[in-house]
N, C-alpha and C. Protein backbone atom coordinates (compact mmCIF):
# COMPACT_ATOMS: atom_id res chain seq x y z
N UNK A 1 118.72 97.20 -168.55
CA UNK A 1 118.85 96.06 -167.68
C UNK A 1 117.51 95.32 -167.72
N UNK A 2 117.48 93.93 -167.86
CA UNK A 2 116.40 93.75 -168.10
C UNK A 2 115.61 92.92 -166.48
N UNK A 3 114.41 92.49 -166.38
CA UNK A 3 113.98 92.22 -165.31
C UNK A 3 114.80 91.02 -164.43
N UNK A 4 114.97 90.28 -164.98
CA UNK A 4 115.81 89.12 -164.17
C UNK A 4 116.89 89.72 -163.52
N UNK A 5 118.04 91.08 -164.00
CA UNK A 5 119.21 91.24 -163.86
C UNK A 5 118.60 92.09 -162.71
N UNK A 6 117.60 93.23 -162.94
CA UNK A 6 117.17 93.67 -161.92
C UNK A 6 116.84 93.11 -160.61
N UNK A 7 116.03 92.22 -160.93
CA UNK A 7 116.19 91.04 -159.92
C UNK A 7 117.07 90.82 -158.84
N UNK A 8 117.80 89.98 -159.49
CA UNK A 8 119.12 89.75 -158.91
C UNK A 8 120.18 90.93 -158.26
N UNK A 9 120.08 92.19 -158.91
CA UNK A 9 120.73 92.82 -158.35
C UNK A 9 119.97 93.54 -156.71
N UNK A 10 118.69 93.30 -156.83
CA UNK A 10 117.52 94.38 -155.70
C UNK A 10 117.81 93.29 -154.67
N UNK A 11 118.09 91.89 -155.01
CA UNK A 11 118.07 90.81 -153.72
C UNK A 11 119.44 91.21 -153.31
N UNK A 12 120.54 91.27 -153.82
CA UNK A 12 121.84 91.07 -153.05
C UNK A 12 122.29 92.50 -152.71
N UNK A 13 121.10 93.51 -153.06
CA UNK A 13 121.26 95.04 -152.31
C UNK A 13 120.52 94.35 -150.69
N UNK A 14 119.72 93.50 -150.69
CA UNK A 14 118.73 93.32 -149.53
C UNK A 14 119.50 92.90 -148.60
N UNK A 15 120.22 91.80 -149.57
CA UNK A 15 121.19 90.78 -148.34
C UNK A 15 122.06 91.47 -147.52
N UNK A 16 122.68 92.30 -148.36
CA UNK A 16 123.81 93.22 -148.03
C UNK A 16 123.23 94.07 -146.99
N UNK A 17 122.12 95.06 -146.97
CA UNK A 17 121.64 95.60 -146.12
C UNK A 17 121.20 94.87 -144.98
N UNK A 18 120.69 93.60 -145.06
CA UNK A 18 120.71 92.86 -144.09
C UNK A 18 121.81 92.32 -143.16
N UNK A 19 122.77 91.65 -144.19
CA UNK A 19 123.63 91.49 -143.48
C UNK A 19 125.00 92.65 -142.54
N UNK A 20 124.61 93.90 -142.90
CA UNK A 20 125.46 94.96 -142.51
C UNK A 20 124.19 95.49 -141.22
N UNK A 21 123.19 95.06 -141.18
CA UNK A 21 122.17 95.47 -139.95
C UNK A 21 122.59 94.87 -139.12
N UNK A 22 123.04 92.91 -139.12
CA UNK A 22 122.95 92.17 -138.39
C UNK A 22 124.91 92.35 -137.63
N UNK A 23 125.42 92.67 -137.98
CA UNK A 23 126.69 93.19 -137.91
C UNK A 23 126.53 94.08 -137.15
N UNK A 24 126.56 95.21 -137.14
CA UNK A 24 126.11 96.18 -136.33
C UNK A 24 125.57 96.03 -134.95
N UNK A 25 124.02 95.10 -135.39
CA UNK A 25 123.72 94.88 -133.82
C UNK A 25 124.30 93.99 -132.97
N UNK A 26 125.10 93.48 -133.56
CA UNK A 26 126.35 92.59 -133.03
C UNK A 26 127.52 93.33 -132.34
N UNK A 27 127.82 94.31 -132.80
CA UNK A 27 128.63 95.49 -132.60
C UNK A 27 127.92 95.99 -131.58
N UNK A 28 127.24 96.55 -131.51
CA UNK A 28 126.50 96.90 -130.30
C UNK A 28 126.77 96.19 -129.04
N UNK A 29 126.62 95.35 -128.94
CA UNK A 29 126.86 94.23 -127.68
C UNK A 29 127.60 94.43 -127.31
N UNK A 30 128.80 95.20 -128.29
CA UNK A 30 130.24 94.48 -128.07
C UNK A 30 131.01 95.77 -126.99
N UNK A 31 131.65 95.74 -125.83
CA UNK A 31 132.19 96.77 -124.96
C UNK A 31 133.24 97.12 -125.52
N UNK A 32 133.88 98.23 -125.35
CA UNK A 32 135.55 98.60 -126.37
C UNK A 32 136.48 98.42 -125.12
N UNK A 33 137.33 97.75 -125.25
CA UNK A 33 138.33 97.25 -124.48
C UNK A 33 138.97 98.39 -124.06
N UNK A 34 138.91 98.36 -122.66
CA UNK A 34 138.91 99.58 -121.69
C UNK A 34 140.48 98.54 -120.83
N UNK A 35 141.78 99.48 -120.92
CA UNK A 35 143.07 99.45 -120.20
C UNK A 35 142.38 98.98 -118.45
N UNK A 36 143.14 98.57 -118.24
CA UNK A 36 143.09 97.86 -116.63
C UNK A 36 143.95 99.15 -115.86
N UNK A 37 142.50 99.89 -115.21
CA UNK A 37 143.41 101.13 -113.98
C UNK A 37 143.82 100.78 -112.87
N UNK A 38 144.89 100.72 -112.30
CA UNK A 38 144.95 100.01 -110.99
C UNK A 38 144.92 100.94 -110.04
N UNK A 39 144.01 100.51 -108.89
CA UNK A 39 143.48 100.48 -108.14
C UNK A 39 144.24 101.22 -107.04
N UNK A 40 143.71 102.26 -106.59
CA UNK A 40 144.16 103.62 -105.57
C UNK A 40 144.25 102.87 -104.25
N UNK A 41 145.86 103.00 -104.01
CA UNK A 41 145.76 102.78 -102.32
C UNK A 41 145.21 104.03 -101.58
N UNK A 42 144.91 103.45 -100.25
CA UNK A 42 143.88 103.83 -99.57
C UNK A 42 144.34 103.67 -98.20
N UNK A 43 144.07 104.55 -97.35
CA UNK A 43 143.59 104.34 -96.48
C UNK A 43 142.54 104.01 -95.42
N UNK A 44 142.18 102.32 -94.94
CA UNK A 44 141.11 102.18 -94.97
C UNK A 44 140.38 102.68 -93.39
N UNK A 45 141.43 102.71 -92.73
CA UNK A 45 141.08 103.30 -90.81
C UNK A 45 142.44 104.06 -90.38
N UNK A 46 142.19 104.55 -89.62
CA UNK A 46 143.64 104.84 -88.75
C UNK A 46 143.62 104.98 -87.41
N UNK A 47 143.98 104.74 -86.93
CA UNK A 47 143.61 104.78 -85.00
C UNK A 47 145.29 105.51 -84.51
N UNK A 48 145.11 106.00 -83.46
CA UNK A 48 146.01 105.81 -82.57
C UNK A 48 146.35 104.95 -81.55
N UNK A 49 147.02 104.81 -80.72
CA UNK A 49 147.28 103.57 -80.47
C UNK A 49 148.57 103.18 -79.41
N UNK A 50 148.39 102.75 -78.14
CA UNK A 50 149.21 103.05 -77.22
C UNK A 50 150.43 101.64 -77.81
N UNK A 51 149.60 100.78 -77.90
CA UNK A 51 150.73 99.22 -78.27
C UNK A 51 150.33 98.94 -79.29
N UNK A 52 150.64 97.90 -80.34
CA UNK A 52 150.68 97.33 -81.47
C UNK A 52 151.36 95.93 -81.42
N UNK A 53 150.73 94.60 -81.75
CA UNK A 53 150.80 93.49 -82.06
C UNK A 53 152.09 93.13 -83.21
N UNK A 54 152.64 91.57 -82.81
CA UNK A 54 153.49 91.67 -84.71
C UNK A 54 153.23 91.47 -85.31
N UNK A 55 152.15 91.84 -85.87
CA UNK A 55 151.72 92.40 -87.28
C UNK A 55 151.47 93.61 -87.64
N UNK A 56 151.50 94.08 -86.80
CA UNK A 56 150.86 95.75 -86.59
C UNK A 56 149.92 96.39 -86.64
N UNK A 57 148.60 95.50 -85.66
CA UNK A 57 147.78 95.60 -85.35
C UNK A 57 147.36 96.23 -84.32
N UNK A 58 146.54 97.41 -84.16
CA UNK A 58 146.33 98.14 -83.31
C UNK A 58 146.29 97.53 -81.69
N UNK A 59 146.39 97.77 -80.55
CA UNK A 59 146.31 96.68 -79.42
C UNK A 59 145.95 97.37 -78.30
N UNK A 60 146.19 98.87 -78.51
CA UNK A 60 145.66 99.93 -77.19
C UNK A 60 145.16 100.99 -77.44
N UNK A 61 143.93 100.57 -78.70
CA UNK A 61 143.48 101.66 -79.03
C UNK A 61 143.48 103.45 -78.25
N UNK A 62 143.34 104.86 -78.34
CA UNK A 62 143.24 105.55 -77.58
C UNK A 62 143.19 107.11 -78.04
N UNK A 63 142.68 107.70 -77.47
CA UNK A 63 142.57 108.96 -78.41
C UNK A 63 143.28 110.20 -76.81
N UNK A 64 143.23 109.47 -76.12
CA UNK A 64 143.99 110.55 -74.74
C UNK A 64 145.12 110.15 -74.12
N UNK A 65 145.98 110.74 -73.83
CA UNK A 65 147.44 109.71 -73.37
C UNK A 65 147.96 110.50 -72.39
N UNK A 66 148.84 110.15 -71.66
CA UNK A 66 149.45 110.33 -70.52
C UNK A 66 150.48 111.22 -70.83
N UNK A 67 151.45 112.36 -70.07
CA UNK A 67 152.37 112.55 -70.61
C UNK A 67 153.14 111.97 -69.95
N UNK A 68 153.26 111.38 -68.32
CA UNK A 68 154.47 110.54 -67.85
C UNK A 68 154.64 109.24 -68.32
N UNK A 69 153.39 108.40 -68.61
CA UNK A 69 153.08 106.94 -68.62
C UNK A 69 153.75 106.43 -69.81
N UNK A 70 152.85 107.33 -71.27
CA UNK A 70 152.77 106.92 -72.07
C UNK A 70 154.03 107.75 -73.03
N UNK A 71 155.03 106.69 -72.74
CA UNK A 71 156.32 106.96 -73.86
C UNK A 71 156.21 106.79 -74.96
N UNK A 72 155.60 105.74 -75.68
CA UNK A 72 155.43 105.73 -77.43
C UNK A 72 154.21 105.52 -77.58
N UNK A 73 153.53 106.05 -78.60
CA UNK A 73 152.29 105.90 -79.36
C UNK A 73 152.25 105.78 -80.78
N UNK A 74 151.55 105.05 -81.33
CA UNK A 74 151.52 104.29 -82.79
C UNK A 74 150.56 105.04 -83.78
N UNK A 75 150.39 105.64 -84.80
CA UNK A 75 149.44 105.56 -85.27
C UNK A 75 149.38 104.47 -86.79
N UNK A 76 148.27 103.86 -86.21
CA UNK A 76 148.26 102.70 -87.06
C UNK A 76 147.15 102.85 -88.38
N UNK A 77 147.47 102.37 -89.27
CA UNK A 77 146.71 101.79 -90.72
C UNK A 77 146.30 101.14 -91.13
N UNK A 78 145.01 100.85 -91.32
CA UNK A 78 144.70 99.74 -91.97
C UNK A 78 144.58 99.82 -93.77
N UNK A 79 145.18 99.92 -94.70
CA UNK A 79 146.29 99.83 -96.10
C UNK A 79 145.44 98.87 -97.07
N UNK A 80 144.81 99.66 -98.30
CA UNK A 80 144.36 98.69 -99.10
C UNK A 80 145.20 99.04 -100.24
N UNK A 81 145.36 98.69 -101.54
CA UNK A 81 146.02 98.56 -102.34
C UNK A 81 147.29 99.18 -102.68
N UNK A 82 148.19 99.68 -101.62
CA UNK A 82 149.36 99.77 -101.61
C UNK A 82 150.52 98.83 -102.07
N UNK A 83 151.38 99.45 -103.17
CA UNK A 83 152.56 98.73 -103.17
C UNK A 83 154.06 99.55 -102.77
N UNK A 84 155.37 99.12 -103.10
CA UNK A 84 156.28 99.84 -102.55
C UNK A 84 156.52 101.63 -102.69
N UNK A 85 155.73 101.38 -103.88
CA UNK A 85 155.89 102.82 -104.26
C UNK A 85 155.07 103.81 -103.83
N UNK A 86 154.18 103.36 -103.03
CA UNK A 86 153.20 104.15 -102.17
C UNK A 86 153.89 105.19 -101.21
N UNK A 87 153.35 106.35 -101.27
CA UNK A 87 153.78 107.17 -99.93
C UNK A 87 153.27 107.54 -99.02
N UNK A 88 153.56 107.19 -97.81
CA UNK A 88 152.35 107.35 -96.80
C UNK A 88 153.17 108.43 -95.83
N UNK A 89 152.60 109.54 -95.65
CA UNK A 89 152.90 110.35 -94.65
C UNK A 89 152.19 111.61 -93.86
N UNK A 90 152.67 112.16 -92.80
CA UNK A 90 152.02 112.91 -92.00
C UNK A 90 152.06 113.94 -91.70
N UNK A 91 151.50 115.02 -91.54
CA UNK A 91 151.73 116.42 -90.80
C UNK A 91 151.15 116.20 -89.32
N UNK A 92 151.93 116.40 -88.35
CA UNK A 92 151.29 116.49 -87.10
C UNK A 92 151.35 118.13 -86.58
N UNK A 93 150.37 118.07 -85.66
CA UNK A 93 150.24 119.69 -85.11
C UNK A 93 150.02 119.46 -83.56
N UNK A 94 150.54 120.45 -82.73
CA UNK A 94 150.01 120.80 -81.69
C UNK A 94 149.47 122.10 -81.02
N UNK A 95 148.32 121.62 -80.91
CA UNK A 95 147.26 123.09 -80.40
C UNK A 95 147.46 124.02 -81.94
N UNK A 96 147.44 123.07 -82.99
CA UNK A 96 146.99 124.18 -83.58
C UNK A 96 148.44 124.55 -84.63
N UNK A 97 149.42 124.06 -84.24
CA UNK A 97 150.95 124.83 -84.68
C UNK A 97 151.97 123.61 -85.06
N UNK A 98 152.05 123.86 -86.54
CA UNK A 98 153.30 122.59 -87.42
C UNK A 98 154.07 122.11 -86.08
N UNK A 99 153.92 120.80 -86.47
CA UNK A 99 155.38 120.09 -84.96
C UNK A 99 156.36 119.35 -85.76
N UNK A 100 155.88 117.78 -86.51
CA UNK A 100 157.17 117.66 -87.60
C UNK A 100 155.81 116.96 -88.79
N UNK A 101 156.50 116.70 -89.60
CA UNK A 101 156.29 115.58 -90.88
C UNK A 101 157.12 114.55 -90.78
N UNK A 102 156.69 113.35 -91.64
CA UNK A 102 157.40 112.26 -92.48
C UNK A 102 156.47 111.80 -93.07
N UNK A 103 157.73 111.35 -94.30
CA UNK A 103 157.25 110.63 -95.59
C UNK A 103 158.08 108.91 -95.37
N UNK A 104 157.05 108.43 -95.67
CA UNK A 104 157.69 106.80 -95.74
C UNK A 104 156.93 105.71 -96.84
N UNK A 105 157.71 104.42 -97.01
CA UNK A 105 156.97 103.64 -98.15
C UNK A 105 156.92 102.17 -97.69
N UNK A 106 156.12 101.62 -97.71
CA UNK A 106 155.68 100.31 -97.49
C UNK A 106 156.94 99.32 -98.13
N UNK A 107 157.54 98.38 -97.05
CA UNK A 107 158.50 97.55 -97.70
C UNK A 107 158.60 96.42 -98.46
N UNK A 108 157.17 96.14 -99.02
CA UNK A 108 156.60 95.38 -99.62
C UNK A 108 155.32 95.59 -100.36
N UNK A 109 154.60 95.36 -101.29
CA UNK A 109 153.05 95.06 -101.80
C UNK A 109 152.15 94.64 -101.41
N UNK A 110 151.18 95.08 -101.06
CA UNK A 110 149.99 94.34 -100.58
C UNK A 110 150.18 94.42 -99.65
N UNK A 111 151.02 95.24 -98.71
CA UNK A 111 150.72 95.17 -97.00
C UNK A 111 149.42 96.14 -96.93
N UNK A 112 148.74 95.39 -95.41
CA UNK A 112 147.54 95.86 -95.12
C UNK A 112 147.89 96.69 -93.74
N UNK A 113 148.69 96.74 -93.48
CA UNK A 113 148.98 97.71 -91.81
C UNK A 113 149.91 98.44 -91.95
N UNK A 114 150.23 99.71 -91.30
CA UNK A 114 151.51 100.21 -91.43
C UNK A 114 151.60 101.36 -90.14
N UNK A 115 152.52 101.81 -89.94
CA UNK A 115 152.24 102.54 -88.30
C UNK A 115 153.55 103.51 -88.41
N UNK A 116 153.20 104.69 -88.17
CA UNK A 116 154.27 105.71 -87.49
C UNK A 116 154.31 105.79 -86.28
N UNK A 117 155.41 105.31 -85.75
CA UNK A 117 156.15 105.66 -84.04
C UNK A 117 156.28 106.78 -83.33
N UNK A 118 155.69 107.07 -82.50
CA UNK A 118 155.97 108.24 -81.90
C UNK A 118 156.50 108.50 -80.41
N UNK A 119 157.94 108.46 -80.37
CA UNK A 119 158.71 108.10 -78.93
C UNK A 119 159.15 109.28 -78.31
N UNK A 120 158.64 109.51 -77.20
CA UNK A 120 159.71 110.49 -76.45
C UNK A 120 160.33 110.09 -75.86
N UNK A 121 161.53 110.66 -75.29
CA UNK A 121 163.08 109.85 -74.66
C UNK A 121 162.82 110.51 -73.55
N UNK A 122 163.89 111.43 -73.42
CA UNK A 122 163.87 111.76 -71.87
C UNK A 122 162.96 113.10 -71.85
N UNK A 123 161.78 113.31 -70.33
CA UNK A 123 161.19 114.01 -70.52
C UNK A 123 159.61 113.72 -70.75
N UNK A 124 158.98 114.61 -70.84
CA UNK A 124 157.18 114.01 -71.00
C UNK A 124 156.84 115.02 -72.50
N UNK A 125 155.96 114.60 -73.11
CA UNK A 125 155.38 114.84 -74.41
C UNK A 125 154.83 116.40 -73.95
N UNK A 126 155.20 117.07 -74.58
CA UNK A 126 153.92 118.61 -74.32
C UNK A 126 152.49 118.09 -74.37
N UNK A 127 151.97 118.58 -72.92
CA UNK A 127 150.84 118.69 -73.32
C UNK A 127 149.60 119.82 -73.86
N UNK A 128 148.77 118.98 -74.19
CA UNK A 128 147.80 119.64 -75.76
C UNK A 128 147.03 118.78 -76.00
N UNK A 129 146.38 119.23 -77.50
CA UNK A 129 145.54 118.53 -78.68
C UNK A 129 146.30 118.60 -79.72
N UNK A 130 146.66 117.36 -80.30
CA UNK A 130 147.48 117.23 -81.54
C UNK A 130 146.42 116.67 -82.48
N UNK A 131 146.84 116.95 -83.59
CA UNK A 131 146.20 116.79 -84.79
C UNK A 131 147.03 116.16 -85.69
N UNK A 132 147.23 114.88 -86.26
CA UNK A 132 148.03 114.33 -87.24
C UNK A 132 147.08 113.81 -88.55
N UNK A 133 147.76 114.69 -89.05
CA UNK A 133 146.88 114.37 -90.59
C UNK A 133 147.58 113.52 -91.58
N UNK A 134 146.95 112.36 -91.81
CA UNK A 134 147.73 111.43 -92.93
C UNK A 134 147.21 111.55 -94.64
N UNK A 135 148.40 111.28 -95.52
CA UNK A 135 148.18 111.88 -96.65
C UNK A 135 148.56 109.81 -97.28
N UNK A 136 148.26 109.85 -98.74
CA UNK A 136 148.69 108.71 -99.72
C UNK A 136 149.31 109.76 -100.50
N UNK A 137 150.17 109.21 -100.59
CA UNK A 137 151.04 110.11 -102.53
C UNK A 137 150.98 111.38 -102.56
N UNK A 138 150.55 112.22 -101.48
CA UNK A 138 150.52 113.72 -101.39
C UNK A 138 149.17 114.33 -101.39
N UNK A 139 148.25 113.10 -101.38
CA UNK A 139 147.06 113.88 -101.36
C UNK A 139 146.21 113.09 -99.56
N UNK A 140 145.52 114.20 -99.39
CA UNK A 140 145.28 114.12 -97.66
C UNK A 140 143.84 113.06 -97.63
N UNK A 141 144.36 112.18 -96.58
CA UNK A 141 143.63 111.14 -96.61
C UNK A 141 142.34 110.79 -95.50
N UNK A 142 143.42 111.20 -94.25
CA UNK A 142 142.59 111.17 -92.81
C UNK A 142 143.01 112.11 -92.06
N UNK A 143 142.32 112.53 -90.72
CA UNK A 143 142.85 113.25 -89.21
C UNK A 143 142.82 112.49 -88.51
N UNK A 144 143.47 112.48 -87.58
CA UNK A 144 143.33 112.00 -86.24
C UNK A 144 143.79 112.49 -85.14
N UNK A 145 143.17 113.19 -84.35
CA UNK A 145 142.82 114.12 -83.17
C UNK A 145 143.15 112.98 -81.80
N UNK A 146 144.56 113.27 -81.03
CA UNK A 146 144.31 113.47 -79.59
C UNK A 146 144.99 113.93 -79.03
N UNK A 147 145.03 113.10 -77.38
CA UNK A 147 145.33 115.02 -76.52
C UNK A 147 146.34 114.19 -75.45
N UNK A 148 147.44 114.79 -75.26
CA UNK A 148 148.34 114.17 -73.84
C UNK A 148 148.09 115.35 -72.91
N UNK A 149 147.67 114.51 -71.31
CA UNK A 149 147.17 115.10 -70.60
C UNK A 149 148.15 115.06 -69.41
C-alpha cells in the first residue's frame, strides 16, 4: 500500500472513530423510555366522624361518641388516585375482638372522599375502644381508634 492510500485510509479510521465517539455521547444523554406506572391509590387522612356534608366531607369530626346520642358515625377518606376498581375496606374491632368487615369500590374515578356508615337501630352501640383498620386493595393502610362511652 503505498503512502497516499495509507493516508487516506488512517483519516477515515479517525473520522469513523470520531464519529462513533460523538454518537455515543449523544447516547448518553439519551433516558430509555421507561412505561408510565400508574399511580397507587391512597389513602390520604381518615377521621371519624359524627356528620358528613354532600360531598362527604367530614363535619363532626370525633374520636369519642355517645352510646345513646350518637346513632350513626362515618368514617371518612380523604382518596388520592383511586379509580372504580379500587378496594377500600375495613376490619373493625372492639376492645380488642373481630366485630365485622367490608369491602367496597368507589363509583366513579378520581373521587377524593369516601365514607363507611356506621348505624345502630334499635338499642345503644356497646360500649368500648374500637379499632377500625382501613386497607386499599388488601393491603393495610390506616387505624383509627375510638371509644363509645
Amino acid at each position: 500500500m503505498n503512502k497516499k492510500n495509507l493516508f487516506i485510509v488512517s483519516i477515515v479510521i479517525i473520522l469513523a472513530l470520531i464519529a462513533g465517539a460523538v454518537s455515543l455521547n449523544k447516547l448518553k444523554g439519551l433516558k430509555p423510555a421507561v412505561p408510565a406506572v400508574p399511580a397507587m391509590p391512597t389513602i390520604m387522612k381518615a377521621v371519624m366522624s359524627r356528620s358528613i356534608d354532600a360531598k362527604g366531607n367530614a363535619t363532626g369530626e370525633a374520636t369519642v361518641f355517645d352510646v345513646k346520642k350518637d346513632r350513626v358515625v362515618y368514617a371518612v377518606m380523604t382518596l388520592k388516585n383511586v379509580t372504580k376498581k379500587t378496594k377500600l375496606s375495613y376490619i373493625r374491632y372492639l376492645n380488642g375482638k373481630y366485630v365485622d368487615s367490608k369491602v367496597a369500590q368507589p363509583s366513579m374515578d378520581g373521587i377524593t372522599n369516601f365514607y363507611f356508615t356506621f348505624e345502630k337501630g334499635i338499642g345503644n352501640y356497646p360500649k368500648g375502644d374500637y379499632k377500625l383498620t382501613l386497607y386499599v386493595n388488601g393491603q393495610r393502610s390506616l387505624e383509627l381508634p375510638y371509644t363509645f362511652k
